[in-house]
PDB file of N, CA and C in Angstrom:
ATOM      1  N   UNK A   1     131.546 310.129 174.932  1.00  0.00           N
ATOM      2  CA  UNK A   1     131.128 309.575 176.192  1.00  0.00           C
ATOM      3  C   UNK A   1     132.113 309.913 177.307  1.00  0.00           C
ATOM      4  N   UNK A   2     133.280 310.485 177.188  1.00  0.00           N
ATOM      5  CA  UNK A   2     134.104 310.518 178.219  1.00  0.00           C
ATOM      6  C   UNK A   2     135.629 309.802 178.562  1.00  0.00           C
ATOM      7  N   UNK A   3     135.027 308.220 177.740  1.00  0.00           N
ATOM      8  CA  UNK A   3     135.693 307.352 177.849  1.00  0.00           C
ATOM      9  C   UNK A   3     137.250 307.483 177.866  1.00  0.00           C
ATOM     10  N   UNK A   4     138.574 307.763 178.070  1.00  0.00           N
ATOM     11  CA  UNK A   4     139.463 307.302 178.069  1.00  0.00           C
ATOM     12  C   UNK A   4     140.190 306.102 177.570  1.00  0.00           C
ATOM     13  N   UNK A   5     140.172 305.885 176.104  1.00  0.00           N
ATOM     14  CA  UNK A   5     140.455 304.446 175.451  1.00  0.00           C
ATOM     15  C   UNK A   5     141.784 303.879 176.258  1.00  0.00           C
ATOM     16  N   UNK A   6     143.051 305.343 175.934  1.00  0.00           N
ATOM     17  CA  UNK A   6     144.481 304.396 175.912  1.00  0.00           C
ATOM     18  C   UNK A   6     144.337 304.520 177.631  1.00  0.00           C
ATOM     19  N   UNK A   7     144.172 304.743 178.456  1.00  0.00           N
ATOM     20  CA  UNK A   7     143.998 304.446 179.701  1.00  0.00           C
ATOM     21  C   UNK A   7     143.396 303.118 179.948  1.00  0.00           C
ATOM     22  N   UNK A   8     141.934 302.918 179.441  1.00  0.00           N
ATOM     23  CA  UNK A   8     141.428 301.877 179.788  1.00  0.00           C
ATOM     24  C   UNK A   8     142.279 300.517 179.222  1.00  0.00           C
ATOM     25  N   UNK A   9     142.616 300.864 177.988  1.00  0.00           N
ATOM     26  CA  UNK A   9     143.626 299.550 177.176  1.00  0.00           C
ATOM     27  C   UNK A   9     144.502 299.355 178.269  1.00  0.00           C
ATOM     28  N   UNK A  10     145.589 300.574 178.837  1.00  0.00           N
ATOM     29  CA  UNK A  10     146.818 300.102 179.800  1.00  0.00           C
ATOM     30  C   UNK A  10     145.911 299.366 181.038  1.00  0.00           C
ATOM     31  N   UNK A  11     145.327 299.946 181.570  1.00  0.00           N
ATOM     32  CA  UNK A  11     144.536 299.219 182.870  1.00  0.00           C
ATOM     33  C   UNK A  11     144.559 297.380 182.460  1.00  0.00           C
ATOM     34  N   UNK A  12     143.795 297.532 181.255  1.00  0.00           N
ATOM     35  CA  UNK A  12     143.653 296.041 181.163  1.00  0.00           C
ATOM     36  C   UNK A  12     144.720 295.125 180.939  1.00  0.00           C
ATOM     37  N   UNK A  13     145.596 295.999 179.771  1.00  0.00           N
ATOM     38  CA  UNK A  13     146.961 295.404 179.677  1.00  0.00           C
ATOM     39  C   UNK A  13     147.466 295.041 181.498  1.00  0.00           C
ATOM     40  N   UNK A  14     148.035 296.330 182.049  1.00  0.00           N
ATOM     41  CA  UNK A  14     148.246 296.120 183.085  1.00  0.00           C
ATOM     42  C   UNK A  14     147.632 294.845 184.138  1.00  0.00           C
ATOM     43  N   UNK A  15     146.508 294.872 184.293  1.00  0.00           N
ATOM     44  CA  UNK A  15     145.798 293.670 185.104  1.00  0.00           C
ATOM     45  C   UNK A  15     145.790 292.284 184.322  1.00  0.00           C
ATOM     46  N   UNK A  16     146.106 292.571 182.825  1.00  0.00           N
ATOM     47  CA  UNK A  16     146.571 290.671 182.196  1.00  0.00           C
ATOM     48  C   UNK A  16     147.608 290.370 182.911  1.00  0.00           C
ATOM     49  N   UNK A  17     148.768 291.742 182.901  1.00  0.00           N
ATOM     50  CA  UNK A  17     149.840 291.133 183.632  1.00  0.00           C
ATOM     51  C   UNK A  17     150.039 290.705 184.219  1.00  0.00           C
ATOM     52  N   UNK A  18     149.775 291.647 185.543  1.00  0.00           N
ATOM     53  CA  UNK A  18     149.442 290.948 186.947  1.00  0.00           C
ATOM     54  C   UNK A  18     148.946 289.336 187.395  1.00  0.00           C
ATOM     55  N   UNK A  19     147.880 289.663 186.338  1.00  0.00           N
ATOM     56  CA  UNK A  19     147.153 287.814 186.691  1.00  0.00           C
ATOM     57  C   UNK A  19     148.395 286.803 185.997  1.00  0.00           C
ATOM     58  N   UNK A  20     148.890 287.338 185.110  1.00  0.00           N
ATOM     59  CA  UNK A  20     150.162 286.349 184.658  1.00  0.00           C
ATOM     60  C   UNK A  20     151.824 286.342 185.752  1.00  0.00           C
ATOM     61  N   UNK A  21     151.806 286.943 186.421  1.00  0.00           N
ATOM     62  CA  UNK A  21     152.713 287.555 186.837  1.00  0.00           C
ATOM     63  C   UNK A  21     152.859 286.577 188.200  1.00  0.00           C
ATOM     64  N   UNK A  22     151.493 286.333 188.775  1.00  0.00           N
ATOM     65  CA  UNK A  22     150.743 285.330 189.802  1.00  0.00           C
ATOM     66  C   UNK A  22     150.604 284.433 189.328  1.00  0.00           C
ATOM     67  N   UNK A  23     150.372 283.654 188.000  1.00  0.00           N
ATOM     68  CA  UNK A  23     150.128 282.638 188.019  1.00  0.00           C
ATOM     69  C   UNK A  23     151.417 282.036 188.081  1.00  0.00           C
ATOM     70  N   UNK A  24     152.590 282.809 187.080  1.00  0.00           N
ATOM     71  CA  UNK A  24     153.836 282.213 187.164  1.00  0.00           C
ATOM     72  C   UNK A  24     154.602 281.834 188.638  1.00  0.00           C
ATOM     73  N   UNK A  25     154.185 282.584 189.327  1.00  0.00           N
ATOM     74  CA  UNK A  25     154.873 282.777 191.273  1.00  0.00           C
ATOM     75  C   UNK A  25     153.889 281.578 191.425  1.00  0.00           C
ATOM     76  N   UNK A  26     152.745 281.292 191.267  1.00  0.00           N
ATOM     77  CA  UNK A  26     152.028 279.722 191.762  1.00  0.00           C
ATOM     78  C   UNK A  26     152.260 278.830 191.380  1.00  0.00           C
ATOM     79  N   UNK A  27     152.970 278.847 189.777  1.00  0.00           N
ATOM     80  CA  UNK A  27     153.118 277.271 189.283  1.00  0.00           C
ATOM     81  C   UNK A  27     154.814 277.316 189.638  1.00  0.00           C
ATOM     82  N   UNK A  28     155.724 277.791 189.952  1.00  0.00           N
ATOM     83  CA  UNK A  28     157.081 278.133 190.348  1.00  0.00           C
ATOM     84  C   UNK A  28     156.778 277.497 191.769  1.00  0.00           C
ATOM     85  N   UNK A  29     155.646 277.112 192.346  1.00  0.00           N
ATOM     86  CA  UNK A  29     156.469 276.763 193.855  1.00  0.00           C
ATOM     87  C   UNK A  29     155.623 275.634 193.790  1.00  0.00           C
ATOM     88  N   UNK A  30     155.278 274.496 192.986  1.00  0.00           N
ATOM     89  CA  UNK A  30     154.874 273.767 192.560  1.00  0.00           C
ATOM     90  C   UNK A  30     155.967 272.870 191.588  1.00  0.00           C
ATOM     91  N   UNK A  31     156.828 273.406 190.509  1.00  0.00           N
ATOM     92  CA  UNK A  31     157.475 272.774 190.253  1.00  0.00           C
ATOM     93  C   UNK A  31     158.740 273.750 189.711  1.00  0.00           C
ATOM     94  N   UNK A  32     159.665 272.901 189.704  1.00  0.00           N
ATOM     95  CA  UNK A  32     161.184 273.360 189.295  1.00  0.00           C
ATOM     96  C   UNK A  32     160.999 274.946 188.503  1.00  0.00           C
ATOM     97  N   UNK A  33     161.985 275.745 188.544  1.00  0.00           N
ATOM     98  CA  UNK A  33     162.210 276.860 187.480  1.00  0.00           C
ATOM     99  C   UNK A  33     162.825 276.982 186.416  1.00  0.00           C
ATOM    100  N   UNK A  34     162.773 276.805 185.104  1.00  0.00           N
ATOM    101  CA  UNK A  34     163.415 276.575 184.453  1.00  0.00           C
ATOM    102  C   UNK A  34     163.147 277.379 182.994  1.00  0.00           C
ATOM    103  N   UNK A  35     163.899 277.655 182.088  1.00  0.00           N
ATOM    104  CA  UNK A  35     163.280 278.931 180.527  1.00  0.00           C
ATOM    105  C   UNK A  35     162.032 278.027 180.057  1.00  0.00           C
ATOM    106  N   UNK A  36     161.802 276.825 180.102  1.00  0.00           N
ATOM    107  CA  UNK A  36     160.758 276.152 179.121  1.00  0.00           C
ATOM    108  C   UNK A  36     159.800 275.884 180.060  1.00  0.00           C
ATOM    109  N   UNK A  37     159.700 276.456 181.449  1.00  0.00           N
ATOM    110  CA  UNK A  37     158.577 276.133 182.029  1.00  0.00           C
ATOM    111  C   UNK A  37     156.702 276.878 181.420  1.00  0.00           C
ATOM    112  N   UNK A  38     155.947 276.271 181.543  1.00  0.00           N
ATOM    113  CA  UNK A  38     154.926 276.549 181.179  1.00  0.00           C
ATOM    114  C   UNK A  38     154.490 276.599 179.666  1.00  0.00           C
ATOM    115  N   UNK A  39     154.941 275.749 179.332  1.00  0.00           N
ATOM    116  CA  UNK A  39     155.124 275.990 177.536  1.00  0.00           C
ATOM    117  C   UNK A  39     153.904 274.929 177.151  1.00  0.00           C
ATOM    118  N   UNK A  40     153.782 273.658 178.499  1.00  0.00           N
ATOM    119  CA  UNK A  40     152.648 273.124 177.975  1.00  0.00           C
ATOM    120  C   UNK A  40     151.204 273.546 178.208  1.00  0.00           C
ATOM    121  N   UNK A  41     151.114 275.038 179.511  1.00  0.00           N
ATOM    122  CA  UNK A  41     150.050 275.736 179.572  1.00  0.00           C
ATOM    123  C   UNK A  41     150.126 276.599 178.444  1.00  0.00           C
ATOM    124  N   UNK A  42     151.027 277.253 177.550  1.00  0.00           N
ATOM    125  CA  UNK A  42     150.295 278.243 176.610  1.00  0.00           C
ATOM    126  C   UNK A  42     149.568 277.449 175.646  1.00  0.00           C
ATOM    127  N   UNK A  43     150.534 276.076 174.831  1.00  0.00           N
ATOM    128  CA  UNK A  43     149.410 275.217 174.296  1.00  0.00           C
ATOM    129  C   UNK A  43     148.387 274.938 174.143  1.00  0.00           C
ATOM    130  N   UNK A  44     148.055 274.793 175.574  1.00  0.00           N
ATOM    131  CA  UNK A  44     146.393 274.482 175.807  1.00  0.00           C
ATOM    132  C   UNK A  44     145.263 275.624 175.854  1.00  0.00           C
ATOM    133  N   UNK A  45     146.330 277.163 176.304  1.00  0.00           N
ATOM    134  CA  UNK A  45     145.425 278.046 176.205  1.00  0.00           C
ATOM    135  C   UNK A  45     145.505 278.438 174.405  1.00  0.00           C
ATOM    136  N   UNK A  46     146.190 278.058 173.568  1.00  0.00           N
ATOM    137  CA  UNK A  46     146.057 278.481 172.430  1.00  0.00           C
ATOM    138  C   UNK A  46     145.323 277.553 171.577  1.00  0.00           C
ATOM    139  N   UNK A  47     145.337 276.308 172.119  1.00  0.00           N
ATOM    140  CA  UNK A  47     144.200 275.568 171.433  1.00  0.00           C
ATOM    141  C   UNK A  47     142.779 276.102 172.153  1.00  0.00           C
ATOM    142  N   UNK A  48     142.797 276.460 173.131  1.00  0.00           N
ATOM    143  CA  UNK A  48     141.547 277.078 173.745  1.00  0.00           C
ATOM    144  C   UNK A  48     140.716 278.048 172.956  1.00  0.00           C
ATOM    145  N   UNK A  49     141.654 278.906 172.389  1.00  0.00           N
ATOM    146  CA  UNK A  49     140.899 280.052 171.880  1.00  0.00           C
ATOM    147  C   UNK A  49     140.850 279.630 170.355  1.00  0.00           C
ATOM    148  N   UNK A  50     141.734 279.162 170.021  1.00  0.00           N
ATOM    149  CA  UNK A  50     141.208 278.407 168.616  1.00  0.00           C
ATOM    150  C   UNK A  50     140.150 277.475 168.378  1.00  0.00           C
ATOM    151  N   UNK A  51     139.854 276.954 169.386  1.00  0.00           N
ATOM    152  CA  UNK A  51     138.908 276.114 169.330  1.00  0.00           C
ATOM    153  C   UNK A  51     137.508 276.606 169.506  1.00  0.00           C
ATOM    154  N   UNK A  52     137.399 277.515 170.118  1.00  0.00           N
ATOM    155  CA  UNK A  52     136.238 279.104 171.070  1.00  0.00           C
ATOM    156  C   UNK A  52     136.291 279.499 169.425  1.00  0.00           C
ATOM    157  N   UNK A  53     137.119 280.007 168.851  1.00  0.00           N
ATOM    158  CA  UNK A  53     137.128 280.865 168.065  1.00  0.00           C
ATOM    159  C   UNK A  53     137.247 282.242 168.299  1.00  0.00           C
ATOM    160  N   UNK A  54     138.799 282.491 167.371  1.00  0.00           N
ATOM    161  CA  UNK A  54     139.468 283.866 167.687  1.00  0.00           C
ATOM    162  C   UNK A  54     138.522 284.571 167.879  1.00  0.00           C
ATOM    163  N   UNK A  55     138.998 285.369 168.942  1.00  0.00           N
ATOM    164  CA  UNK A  55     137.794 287.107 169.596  1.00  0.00           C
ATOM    165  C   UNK A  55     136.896 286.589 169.946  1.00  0.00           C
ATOM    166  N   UNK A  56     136.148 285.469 170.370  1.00  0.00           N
ATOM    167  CA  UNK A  56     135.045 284.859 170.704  1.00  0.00           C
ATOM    168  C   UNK A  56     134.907 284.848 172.265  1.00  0.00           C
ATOM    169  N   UNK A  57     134.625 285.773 173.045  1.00  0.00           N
ATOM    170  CA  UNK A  57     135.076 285.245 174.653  1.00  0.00           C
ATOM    171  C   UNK A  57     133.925 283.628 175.254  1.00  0.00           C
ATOM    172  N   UNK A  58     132.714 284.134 174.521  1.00  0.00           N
ATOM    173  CA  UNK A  58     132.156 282.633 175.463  1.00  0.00           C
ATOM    174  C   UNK A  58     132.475 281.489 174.157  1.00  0.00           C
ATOM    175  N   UNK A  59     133.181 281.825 173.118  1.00  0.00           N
ATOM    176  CA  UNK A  59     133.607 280.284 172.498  1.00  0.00           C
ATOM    177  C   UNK A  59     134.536 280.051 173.213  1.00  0.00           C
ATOM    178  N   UNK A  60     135.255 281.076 173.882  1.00  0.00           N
ATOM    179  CA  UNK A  60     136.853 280.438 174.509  1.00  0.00           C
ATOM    180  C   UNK A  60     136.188 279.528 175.770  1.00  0.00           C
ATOM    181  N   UNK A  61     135.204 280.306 176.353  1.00  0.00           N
ATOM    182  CA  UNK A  61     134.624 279.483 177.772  1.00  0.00           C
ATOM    183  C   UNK A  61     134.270 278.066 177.025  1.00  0.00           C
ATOM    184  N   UNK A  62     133.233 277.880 176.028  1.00  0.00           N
ATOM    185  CA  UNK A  62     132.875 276.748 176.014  1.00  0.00           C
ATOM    186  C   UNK A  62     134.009 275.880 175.123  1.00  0.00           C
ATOM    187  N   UNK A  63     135.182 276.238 174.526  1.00  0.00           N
ATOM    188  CA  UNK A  63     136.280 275.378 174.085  1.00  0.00           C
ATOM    189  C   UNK A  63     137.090 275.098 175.881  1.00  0.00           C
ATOM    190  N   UNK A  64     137.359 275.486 176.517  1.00  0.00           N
ATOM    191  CA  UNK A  64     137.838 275.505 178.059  1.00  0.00           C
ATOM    192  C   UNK A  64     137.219 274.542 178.157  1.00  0.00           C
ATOM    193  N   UNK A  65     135.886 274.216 178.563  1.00  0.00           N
ATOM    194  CA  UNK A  65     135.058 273.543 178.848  1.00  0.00           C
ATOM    195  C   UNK A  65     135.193 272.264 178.268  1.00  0.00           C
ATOM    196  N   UNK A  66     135.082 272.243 177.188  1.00  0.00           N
ATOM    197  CA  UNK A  66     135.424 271.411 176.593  1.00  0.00           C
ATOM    198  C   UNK A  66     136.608 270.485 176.585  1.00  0.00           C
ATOM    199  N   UNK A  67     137.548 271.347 176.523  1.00  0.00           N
ATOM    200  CA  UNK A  67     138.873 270.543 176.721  1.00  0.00           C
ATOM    201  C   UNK A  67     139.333 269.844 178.245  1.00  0.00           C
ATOM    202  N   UNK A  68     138.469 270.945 179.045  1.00  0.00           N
ATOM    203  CA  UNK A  68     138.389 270.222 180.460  1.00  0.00           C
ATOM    204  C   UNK A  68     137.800 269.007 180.803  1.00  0.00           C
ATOM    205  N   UNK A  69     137.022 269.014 180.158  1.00  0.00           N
ATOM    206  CA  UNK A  69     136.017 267.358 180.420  1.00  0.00           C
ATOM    207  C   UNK A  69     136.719 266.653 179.546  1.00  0.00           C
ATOM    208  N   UNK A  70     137.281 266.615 177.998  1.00  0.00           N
ATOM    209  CA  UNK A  70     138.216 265.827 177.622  1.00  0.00           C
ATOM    210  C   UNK A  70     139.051 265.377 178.211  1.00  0.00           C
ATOM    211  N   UNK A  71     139.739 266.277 178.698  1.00  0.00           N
ATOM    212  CA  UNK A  71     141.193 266.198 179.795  1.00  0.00           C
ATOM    213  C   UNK A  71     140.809 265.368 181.068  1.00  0.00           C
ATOM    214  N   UNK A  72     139.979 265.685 181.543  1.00  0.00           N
ATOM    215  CA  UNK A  72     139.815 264.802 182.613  1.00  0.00           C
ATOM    216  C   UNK A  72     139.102 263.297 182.462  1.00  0.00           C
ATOM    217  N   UNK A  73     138.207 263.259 181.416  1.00  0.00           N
ATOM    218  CA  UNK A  73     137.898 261.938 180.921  1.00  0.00           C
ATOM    219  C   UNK A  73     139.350 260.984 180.362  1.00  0.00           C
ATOM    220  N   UNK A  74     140.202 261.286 179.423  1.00  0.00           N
ATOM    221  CA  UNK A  74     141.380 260.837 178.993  1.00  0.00           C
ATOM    222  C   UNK A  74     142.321 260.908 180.197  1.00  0.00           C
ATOM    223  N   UNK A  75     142.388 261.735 181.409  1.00  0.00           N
ATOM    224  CA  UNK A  75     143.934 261.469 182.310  1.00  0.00           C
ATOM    225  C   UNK A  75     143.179 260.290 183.291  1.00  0.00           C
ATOM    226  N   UNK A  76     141.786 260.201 183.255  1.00  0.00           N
ATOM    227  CA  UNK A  76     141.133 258.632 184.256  1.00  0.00           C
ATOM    228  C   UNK A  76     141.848 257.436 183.856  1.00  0.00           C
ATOM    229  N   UNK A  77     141.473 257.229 182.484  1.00  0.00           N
ATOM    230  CA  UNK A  77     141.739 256.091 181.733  1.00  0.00           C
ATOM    231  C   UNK A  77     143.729 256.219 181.042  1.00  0.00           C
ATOM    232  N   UNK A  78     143.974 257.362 180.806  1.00  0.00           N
ATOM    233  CA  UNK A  78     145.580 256.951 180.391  1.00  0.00           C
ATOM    234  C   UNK A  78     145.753 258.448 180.747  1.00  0.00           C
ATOM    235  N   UNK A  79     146.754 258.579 181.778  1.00  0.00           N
ATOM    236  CA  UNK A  79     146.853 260.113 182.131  1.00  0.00           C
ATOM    237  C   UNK A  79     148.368 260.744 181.163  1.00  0.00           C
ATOM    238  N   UNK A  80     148.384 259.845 180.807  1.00  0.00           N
ATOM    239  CA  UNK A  80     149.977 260.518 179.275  1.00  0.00           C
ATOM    240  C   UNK A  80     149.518 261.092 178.165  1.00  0.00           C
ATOM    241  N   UNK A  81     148.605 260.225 177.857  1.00  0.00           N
ATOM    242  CA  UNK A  81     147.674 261.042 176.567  1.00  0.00           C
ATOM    243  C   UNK A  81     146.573 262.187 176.966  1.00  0.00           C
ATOM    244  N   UNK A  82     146.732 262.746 177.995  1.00  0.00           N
ATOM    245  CA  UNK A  82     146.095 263.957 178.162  1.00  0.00           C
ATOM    246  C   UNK A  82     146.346 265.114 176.467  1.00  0.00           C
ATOM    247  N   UNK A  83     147.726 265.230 176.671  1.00  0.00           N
ATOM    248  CA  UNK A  83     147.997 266.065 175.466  1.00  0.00           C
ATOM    249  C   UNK A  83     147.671 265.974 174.055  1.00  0.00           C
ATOM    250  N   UNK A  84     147.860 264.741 174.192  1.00  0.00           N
ATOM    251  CA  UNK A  84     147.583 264.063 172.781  1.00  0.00           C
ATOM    252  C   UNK A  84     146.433 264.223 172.289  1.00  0.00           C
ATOM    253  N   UNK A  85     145.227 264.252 173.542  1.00  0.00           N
ATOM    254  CA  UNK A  85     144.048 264.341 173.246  1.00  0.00           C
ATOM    255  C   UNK A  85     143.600 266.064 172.560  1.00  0.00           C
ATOM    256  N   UNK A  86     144.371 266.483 173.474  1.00  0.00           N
ATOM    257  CA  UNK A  86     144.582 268.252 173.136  1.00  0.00           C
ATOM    258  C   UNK A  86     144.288 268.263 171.815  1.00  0.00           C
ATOM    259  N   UNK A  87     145.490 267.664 171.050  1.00  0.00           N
ATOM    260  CA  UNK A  87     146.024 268.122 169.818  1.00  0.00           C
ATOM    261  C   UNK A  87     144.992 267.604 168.882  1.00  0.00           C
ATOM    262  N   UNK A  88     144.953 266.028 169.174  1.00  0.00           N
ATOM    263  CA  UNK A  88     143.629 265.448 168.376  1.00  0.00           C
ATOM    264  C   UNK A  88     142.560 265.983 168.063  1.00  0.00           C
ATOM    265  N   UNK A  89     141.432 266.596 169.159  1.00  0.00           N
ATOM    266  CA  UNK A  89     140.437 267.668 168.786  1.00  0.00           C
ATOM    267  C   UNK A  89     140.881 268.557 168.432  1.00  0.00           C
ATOM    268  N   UNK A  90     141.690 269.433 168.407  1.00  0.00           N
ATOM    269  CA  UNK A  90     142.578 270.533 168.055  1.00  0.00           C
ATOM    270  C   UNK A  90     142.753 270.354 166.065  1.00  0.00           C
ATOM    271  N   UNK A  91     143.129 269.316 165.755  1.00  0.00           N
ATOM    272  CA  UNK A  91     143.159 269.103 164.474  1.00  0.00           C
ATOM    273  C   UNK A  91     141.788 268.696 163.573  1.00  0.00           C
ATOM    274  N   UNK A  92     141.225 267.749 164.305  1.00  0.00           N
ATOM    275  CA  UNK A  92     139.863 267.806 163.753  1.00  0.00           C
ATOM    276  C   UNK A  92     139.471 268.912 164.021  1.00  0.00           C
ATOM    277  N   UNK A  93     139.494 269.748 164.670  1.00  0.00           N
ATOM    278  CA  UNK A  93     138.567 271.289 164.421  1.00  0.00           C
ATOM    279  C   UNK A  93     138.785 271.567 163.477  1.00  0.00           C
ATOM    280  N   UNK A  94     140.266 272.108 163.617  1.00  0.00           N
ATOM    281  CA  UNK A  94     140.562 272.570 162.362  1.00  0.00           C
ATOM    282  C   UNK A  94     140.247 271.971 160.915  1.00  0.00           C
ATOM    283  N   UNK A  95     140.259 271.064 160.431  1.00  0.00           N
ATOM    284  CA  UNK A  95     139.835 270.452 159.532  1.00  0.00           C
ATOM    285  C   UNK A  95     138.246 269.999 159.043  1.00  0.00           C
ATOM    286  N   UNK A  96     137.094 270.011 160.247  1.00  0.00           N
ATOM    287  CA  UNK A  96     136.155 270.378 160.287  1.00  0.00           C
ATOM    288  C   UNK A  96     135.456 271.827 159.978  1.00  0.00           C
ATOM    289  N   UNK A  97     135.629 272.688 161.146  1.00  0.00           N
ATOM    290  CA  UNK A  97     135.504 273.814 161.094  1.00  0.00           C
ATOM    291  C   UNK A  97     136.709 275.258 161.339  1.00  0.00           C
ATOM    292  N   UNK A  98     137.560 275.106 160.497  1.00  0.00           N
ATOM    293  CA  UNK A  98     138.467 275.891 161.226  1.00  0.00           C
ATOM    294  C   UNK A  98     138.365 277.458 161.416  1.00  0.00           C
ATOM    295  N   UNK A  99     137.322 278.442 161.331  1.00  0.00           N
ATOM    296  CA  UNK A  99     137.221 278.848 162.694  1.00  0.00           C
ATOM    297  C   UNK A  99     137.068 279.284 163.919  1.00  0.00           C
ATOM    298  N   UNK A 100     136.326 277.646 164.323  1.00  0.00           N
ATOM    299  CA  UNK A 100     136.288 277.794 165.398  1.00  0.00           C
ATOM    300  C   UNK A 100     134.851 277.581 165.459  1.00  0.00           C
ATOM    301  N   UNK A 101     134.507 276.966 166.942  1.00  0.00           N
ATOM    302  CA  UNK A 101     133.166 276.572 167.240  1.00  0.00           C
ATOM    303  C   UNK A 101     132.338 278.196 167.190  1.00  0.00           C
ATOM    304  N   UNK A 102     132.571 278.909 167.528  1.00  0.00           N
ATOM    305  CA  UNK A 102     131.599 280.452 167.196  1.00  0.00           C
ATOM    306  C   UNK A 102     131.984 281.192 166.544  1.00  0.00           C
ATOM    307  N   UNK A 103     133.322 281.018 165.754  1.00  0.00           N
ATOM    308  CA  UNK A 103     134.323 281.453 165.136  1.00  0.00           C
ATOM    309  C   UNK A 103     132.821 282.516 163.828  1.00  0.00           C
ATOM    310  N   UNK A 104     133.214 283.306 163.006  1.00  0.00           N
ATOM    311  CA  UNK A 104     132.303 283.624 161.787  1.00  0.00           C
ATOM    312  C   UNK A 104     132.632 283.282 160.677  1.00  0.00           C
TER     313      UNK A 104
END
């Protein structure tokens, strides 16, 4: 077909970066700088895709989804246990279905 694989791979590699590269410069002028910053966003994106089920792109949307309406239902009523709640569905998945809601 034409295609160019290791080009297209760097492009994409390249543009994950970028979008990471920005998100870090947005949450940096928001709060302090420090080596352990953002450690409680990879969490949530790694329960994300575990929960989607690895390689799954619309399980990752509808685990997102999911954890978003959790998250925001649990920080109304007790906004500390946001995380907690994370982990909680996070373990019943796993122990239910581990993996993953579209997982195979």
């Amino acid at each position: 077909m034409g295609v160019n694989i290791n080009l297209v791979l760097a492009l994409c590699f390249g543009f994950g970066a970028a979008l990471a590269s920005i998100a870090g410069m947005l949450i940096s002028m928001c709060y302090p700088v420090h080596a352990a910053m953002g450690g409680e966003y990879l969490v949530i994106a790694i329960i994300v895709v575990v929960l989607g089920g690895l390689g799954s792109i619309p399980g990752s949307f509808i685990g997102g989804f999911i954890l978003g309406i959790l998250g925001s239902i649990v920080t109304y009523f007790q906004p500390g246990l946001a995380l907690v709640a994370y982990y909680v569905v996070f373990i019943i998945l796993l122990l239910v279905r581990p993996t993953g809601i579209m997982g195979k």
